[in-house]
Protein backbone atom coordinates (compact mmCIF):
# COMPACT_ATOMS: atom_id res chain seq x y z
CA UNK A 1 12.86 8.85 -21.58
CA UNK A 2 9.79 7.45 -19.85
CA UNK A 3 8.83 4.03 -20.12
CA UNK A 4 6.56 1.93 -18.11
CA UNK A 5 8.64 -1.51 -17.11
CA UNK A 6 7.13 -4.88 -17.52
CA UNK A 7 7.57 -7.59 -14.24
CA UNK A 8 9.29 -9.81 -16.43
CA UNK A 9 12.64 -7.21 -17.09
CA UNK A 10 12.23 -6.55 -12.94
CA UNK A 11 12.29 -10.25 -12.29
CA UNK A 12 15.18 -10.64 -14.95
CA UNK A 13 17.38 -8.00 -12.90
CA UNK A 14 16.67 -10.06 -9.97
CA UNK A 15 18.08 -13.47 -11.33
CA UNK A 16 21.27 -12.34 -12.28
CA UNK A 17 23.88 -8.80 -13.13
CA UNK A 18 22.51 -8.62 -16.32
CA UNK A 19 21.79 -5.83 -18.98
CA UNK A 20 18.00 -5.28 -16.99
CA UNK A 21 19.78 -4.83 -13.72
CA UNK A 22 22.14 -2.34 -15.74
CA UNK A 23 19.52 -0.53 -17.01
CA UNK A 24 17.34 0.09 -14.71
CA UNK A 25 20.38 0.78 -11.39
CA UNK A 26 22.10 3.08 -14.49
CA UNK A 27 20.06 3.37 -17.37
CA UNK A 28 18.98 7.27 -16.46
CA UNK A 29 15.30 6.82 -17.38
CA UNK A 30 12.39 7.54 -15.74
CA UNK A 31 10.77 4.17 -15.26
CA UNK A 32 7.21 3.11 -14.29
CA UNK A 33 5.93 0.07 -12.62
CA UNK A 34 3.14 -1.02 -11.16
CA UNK A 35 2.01 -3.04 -8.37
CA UNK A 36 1.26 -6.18 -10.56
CA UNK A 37 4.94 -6.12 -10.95
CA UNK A 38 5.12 -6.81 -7.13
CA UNK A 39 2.64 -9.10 -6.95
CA UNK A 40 4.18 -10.79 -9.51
CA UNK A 41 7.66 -10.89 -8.46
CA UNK A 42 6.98 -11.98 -4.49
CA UNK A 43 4.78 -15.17 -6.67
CA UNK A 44 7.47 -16.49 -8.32
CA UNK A 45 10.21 -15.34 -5.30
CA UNK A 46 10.90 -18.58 -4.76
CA UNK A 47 11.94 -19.39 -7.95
CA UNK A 48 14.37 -16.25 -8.24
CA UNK A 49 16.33 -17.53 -5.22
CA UNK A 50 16.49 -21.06 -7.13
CA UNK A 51 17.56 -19.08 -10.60
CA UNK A 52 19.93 -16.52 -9.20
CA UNK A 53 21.31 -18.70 -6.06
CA UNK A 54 21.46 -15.79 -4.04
CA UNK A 55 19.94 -15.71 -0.30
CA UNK A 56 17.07 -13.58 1.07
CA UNK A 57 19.04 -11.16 2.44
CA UNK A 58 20.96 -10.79 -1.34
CA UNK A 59 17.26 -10.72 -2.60
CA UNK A 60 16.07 -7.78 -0.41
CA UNK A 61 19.08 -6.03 -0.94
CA UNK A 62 18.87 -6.04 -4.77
CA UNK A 63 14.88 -6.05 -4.48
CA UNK A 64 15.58 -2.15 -2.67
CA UNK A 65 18.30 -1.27 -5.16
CA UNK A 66 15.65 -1.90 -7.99
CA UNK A 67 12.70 -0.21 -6.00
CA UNK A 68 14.30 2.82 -5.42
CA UNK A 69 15.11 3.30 -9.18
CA UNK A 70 11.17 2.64 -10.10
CA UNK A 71 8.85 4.96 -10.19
CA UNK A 72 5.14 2.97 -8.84
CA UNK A 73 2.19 4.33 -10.37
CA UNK A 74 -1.42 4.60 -8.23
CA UNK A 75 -3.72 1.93 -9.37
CA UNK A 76 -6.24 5.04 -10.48
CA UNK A 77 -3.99 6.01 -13.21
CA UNK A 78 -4.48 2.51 -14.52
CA UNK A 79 -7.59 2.37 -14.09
CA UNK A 80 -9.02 5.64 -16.10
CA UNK A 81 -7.60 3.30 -19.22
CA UNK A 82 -8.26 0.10 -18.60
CA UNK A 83 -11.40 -0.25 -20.84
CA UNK A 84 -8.87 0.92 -24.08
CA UNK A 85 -6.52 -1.74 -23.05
CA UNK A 86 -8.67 -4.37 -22.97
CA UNK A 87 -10.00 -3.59 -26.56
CA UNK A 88 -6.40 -3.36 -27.27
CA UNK A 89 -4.88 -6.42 -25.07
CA UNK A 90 -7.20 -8.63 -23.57
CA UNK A 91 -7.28 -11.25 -27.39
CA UNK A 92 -3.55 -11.18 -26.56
CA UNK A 93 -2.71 -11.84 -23.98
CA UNK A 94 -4.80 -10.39 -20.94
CA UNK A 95 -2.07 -10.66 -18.30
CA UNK A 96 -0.43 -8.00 -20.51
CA UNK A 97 -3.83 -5.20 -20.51
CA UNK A 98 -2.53 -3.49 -17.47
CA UNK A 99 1.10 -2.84 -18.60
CA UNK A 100 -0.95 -1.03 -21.91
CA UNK A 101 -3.22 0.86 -19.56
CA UNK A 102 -0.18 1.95 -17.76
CA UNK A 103 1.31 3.15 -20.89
CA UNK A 104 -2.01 4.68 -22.18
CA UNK A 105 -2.39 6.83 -18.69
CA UNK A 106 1.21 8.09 -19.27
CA UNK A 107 1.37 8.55 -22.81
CA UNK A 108 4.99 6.16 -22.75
CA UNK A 109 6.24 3.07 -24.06
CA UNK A 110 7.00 -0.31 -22.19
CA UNK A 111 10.21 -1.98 -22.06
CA UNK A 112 9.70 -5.57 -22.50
CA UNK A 113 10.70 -8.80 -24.30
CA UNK A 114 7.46 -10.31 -24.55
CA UNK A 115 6.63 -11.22 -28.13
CA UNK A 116 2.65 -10.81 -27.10
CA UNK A 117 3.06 -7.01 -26.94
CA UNK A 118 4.61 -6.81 -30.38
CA UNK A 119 0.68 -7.92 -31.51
CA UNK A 120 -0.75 -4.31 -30.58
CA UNK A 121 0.26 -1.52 -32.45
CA UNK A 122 -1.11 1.30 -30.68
CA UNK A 123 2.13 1.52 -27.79
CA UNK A 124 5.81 1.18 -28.53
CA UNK A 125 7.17 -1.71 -27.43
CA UNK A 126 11.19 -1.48 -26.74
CA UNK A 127 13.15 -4.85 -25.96
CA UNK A 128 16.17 -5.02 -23.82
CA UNK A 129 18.13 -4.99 -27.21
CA UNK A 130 16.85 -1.67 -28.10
CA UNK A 131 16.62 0.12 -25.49
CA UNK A 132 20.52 -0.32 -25.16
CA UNK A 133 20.89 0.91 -28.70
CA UNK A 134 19.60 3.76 -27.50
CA UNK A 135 21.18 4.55 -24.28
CA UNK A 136 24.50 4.01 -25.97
CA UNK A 137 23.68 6.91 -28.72
């Protein structure tokens, strides 16, 4: 299975062992980020060390352990269907349209926990909760 992987599960893996971190170091998907998802996890870096209590060196560590199991799609991909996502995302929650583009260009889901994705219809949405379910059959 294919999915494309919102920051937000990423930045959960990096806070503590959880089921993210399981799933993406084990989960035997194919999973697709983007560089948002970097962008957005060096912003708020700071406040992972705080969360997790782990040092720099735990961070990069982990950080490269994640990376390697991710799958970074080219910016053009995105791009070709960003005008559907808008129409699609941008009422929602327009932090959220490039995550649906994503999916769009690669005909996937996304794995995330955030409720505003739940508003489209058009893209599966699969929480952590799910996508365990799964795995597990």
């Amino acid at each position: 299975m294919r999915l494309v992987v919102d920051s937000n599960r990423i930045i959960a893996a990096l806070v503590k062992d959880s089921y993210s971190r399981k799933i993406i170091l084990y989960g035997n998907l194919e999973l697709l980020a983007i560089r948002i998802s970097q962008r957005d996890i060096q912003k708020y870096k700071q406040d992972i060390l705080k969360k997790s209590k782990i040092t720099e060196e735990q961070f990069k560590s982990i950080f490269e352990k994640l990376n390697e199991k991710l799958i970074e799609l080219d910016d053009g991909v995105i791009e070709s269907n960003m005008k559907e996502a808008k129409k699609l995302m941008d009422k929602i929650d327009e932090d959220d349209t490039p995550f649906i583009a994503a999916a769009l260009a690669t005909r996937t889901g996304i794995w995330s926990d955030d409720r505003h994705f739940e508003k489209q219809k058009r893209i599966k949405i699969w929480k952590t909760k799910d996508l365990l379910k799964h795995l597990k059959s």
